[in-house]
N, C-alpha and C. Protein backbone atom coordinates (compact mmCIF):
# COMPACT_ATOMS: atom_id res chain seq x y z
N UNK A 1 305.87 98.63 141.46
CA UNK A 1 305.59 97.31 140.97
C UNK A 1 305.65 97.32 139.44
N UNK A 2 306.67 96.18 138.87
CA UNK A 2 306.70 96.17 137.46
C UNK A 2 305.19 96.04 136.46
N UNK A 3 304.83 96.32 135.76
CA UNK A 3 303.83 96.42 135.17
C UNK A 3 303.87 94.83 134.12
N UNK A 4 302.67 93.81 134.07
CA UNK A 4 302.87 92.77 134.25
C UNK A 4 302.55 92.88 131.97
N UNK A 5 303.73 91.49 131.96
CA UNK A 5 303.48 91.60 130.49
C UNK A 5 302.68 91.05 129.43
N UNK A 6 301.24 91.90 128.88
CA UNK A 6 300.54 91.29 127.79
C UNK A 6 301.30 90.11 126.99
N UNK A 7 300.43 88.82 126.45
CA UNK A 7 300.87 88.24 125.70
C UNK A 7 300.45 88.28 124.47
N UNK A 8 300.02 89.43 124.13
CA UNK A 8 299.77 89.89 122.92
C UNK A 8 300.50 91.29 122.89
N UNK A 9 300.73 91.63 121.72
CA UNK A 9 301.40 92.87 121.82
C UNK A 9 300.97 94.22 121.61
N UNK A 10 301.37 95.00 122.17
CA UNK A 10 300.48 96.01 122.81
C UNK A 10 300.86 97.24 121.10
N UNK A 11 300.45 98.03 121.41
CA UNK A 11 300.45 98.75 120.08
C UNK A 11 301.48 99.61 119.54
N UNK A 12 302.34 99.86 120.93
CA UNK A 12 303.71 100.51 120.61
C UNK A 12 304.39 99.20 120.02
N UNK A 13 304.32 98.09 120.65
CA UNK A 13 305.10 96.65 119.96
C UNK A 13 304.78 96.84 118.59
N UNK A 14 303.64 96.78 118.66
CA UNK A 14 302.96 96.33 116.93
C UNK A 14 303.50 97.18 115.94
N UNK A 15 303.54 98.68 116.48
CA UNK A 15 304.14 99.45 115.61
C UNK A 15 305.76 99.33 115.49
N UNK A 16 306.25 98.79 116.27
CA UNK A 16 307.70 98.40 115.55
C UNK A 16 308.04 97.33 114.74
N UNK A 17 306.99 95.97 115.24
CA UNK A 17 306.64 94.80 114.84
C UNK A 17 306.48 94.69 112.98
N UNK A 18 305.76 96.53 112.80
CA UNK A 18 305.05 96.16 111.19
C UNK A 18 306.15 96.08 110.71
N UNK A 19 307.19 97.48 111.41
CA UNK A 19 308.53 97.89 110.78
C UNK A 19 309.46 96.56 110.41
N UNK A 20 309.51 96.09 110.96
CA UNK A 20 310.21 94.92 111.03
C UNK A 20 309.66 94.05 110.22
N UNK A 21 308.49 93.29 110.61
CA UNK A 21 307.77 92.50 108.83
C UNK A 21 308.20 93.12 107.66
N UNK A 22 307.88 94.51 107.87
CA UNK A 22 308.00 95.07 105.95
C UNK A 22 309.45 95.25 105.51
N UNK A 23 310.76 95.19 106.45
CA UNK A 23 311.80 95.38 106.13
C UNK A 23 312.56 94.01 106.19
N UNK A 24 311.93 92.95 106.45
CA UNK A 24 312.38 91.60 107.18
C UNK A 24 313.49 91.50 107.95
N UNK A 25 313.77 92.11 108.33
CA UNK A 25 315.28 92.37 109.28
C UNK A 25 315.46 93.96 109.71
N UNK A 26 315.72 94.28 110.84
CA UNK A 26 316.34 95.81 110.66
C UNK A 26 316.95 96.10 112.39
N UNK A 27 317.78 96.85 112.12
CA UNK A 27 318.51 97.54 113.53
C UNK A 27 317.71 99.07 114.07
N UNK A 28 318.01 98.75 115.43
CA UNK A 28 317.49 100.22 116.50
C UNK A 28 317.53 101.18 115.28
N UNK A 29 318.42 101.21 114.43
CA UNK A 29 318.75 102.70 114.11
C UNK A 29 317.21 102.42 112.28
N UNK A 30 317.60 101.28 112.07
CA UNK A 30 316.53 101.04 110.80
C UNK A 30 315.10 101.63 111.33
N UNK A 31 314.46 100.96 112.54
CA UNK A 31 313.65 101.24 112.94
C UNK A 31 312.89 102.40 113.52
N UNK A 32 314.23 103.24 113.69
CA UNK A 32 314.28 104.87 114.12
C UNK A 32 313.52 105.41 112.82
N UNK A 33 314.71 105.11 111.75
CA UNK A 33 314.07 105.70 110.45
C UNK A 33 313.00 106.10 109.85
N UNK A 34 312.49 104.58 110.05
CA UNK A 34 311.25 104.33 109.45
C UNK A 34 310.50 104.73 110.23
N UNK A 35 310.11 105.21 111.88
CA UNK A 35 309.20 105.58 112.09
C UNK A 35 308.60 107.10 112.03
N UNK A 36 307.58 106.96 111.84
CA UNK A 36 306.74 108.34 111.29
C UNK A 36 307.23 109.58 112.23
N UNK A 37 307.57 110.54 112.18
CA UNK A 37 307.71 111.68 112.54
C UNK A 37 306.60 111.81 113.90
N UNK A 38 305.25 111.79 113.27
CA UNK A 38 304.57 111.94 114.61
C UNK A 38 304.95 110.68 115.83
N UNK A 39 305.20 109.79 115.33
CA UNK A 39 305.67 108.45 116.54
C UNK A 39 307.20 108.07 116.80
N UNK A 40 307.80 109.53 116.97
CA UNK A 40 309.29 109.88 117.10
C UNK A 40 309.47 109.32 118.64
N UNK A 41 310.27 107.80 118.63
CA UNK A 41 310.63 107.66 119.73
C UNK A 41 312.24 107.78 120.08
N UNK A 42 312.46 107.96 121.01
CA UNK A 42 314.26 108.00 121.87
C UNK A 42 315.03 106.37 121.23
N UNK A 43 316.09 106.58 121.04
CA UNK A 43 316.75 105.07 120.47
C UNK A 43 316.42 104.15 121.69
N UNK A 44 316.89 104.82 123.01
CA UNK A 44 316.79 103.17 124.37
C UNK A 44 315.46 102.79 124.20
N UNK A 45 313.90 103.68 123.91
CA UNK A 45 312.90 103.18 123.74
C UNK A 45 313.02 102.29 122.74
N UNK A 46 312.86 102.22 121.58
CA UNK A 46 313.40 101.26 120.22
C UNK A 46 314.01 100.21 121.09
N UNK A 47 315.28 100.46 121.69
CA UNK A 47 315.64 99.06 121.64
C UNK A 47 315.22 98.37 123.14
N UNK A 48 314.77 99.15 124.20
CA UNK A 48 313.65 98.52 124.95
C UNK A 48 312.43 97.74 124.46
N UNK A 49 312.08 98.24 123.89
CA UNK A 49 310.84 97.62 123.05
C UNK A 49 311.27 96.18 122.30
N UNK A 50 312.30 96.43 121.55
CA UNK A 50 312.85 95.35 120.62
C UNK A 50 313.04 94.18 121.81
N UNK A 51 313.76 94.71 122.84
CA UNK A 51 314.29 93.77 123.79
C UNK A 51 312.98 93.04 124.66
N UNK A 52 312.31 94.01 124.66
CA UNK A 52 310.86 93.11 125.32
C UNK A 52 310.11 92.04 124.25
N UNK A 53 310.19 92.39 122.99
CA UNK A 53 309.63 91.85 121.63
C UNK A 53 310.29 90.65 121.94
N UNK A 54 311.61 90.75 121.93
CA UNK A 54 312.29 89.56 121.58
C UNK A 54 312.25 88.37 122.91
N UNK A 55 311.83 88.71 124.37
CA UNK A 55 311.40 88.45 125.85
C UNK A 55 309.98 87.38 125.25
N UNK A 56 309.53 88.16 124.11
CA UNK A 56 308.10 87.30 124.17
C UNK A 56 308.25 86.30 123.13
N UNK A 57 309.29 86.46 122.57
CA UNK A 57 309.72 85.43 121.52
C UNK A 57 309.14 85.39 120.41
N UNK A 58 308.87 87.15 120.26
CA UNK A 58 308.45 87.82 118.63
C UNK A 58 309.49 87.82 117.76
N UNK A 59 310.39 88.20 118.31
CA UNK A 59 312.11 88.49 117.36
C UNK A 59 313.11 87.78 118.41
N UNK A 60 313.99 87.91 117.01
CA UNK A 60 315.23 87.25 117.73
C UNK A 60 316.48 88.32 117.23
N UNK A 61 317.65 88.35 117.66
CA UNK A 61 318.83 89.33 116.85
C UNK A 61 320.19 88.29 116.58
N UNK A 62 320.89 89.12 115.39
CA UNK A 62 321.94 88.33 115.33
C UNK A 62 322.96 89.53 115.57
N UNK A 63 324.44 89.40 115.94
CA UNK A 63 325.29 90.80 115.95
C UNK A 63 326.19 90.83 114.93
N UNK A 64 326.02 91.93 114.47
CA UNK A 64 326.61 92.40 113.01
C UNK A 64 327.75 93.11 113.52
N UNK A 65 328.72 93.23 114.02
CA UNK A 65 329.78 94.51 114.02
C UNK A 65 329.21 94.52 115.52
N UNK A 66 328.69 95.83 115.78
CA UNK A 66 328.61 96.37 117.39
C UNK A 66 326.89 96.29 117.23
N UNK A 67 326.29 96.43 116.24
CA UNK A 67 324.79 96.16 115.83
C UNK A 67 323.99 94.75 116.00
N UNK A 68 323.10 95.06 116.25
CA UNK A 68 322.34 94.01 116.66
C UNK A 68 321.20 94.17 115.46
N UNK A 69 321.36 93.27 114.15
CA UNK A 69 319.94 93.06 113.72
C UNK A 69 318.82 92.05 114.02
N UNK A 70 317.78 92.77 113.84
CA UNK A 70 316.18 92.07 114.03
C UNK A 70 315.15 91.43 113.28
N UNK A 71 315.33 89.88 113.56
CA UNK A 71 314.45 89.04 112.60
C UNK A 71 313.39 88.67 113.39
N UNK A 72 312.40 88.84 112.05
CA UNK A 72 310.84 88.47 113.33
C UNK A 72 310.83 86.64 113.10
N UNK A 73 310.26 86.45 114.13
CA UNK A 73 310.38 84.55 114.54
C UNK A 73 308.55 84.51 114.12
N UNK A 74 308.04 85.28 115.08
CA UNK A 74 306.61 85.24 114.68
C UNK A 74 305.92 86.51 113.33
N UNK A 75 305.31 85.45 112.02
CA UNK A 75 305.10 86.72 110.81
C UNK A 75 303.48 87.11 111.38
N UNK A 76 303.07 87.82 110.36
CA UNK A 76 302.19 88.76 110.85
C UNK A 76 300.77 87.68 111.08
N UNK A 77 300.30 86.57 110.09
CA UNK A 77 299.22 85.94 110.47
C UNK A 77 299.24 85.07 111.59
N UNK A 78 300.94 84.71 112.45
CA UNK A 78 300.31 84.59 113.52
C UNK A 78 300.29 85.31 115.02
N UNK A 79 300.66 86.28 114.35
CA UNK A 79 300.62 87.39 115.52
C UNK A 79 298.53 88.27 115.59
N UNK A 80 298.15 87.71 114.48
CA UNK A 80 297.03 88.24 114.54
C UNK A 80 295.93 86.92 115.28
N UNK A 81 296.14 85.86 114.73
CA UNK A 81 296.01 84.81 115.03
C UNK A 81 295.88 84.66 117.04
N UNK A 82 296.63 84.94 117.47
CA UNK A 82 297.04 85.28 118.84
C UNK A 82 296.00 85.85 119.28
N UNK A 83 296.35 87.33 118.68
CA UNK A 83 295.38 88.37 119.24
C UNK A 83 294.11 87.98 119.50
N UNK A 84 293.72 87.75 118.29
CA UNK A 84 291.76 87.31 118.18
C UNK A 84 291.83 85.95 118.84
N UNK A 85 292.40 85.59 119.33
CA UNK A 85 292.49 84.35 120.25
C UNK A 85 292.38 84.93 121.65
N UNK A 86 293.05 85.60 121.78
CA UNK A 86 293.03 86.05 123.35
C UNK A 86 291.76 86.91 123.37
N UNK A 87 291.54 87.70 122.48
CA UNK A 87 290.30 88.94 122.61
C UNK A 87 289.27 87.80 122.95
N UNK A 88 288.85 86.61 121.92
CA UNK A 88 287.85 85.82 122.19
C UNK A 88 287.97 85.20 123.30
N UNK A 89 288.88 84.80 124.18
CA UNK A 89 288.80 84.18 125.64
C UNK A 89 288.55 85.52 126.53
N UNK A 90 289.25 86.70 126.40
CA UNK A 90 289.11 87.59 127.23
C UNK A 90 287.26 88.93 127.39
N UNK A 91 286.89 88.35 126.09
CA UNK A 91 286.22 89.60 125.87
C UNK A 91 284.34 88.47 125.51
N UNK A 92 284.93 87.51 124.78
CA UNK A 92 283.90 86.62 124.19
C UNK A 92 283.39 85.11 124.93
N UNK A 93 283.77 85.49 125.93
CA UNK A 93 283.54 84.14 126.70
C UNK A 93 284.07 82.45 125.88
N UNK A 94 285.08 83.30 125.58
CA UNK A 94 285.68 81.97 124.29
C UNK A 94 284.99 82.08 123.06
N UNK A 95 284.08 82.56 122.84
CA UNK A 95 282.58 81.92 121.82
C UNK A 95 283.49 83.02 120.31
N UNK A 96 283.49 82.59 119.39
CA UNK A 96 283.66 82.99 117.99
C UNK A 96 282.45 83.60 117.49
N UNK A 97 281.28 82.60 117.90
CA UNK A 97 280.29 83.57 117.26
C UNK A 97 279.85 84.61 118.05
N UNK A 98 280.17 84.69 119.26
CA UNK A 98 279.60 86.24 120.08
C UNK A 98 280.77 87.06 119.39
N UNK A 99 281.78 86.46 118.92
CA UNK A 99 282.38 87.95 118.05
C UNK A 99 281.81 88.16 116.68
N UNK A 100 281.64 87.42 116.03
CA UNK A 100 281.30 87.50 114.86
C UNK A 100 280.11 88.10 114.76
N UNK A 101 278.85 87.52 116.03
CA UNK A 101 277.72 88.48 116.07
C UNK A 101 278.10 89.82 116.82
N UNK A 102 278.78 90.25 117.06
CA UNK A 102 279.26 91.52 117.65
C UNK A 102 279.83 92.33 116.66
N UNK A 103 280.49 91.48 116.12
CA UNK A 103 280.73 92.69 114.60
C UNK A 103 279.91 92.97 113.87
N UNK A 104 279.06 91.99 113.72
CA UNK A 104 277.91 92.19 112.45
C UNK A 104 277.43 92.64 112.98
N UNK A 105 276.76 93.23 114.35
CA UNK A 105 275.61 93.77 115.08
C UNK A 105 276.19 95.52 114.87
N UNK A 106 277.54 95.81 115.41
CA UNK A 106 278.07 97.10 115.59
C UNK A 106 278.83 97.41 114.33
N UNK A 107 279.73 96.96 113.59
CA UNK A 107 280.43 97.45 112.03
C UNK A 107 279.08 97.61 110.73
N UNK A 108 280.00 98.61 110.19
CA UNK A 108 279.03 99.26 109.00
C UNK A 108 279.67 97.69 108.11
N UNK A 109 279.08 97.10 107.56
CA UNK A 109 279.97 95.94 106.84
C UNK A 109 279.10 96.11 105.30
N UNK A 110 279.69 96.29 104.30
CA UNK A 110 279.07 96.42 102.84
C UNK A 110 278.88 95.67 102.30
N UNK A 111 277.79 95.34 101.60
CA UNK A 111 276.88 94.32 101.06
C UNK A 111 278.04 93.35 100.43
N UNK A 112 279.71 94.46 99.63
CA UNK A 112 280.32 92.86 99.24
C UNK A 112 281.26 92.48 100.03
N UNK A 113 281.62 93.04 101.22
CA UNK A 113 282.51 92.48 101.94
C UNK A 113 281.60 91.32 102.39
N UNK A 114 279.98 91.37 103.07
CA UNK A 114 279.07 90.62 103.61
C UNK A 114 278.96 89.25 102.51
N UNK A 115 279.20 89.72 101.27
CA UNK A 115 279.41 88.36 100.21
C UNK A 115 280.46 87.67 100.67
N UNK A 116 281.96 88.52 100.20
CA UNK A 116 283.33 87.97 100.75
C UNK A 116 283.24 86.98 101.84
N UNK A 117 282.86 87.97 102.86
CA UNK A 117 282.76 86.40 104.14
C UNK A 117 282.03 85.25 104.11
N UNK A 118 280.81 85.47 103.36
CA UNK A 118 279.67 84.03 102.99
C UNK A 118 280.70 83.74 102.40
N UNK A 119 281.31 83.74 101.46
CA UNK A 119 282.19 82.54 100.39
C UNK A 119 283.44 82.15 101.42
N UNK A 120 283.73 82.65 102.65
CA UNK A 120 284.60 82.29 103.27
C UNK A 120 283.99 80.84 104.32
N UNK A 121 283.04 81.11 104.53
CA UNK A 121 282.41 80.19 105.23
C UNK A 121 282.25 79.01 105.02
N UNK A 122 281.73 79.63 103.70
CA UNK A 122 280.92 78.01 102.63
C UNK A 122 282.34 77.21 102.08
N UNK A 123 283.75 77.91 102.17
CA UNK A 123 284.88 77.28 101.67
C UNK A 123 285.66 76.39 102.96
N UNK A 124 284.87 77.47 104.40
CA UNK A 124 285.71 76.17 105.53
C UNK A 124 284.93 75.20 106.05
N UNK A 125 283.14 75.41 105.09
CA UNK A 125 282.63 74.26 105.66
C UNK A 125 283.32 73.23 104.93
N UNK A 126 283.42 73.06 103.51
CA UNK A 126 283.64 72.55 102.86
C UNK A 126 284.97 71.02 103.83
């Protein structure tokens, strides 16, 4: 049985996903490059992956020669956007603040990051 597909992207995605944001375009073989030695994958993986990316309507390709380059459709704030969307229906009973009190309860958070976010607050009550 095929293994059914997250609509968020799973972390092998993400890690080709960054490749792709930080290069704004790139081919199987760009993406080979750039990845780290320890996360040495096979080219059909790369472009399996790409091809599932592009299934979820993360990327799209155009053909260059016999190459296929890769433009991301979705940039990175709303691919994160997503995520913490789904985590909060899946994990938070929808609720924002059972995450927000879940972080503050379990993360070490430092007195000025704990500022940072008050001024974030007080700017979307606004």
């Amino acid at each position: 049985m095929a293994r059914k597909r997250t609509p968020t992207l799973t972390d092998g995605e993400l890690r080709l996903m960054n490749i792709i944001w930080d290069k704004g375009e790139a081919t199987v073989g760009d993406v080979l490059a750039a990845l780290p030695k320890t996360h040495r994958l096979a080219y059909n993986t790369v472009l399996t992956i790409l091809r599932i990316l592009e299934q979820k309507g993360n990327l799209r390709h155009v053909k260059a020669g016999r190459a296929h380059i890769y433009h991301p459709i979705v940039d990175r704030n709303q691919a994160r956007r997503k995520a913490v969307t789904h985590m909060v229906k899946g994990f938070f009973d929808n609720s924002t603040e059972l995450l927000v009190q879940n972080i503050l309860d379990s993360e070490n958070i430092s007195a000025e990051e704990l500022a940072r976010l008050k001024k974030m607050i007080e700017k979307s009550e606004r």
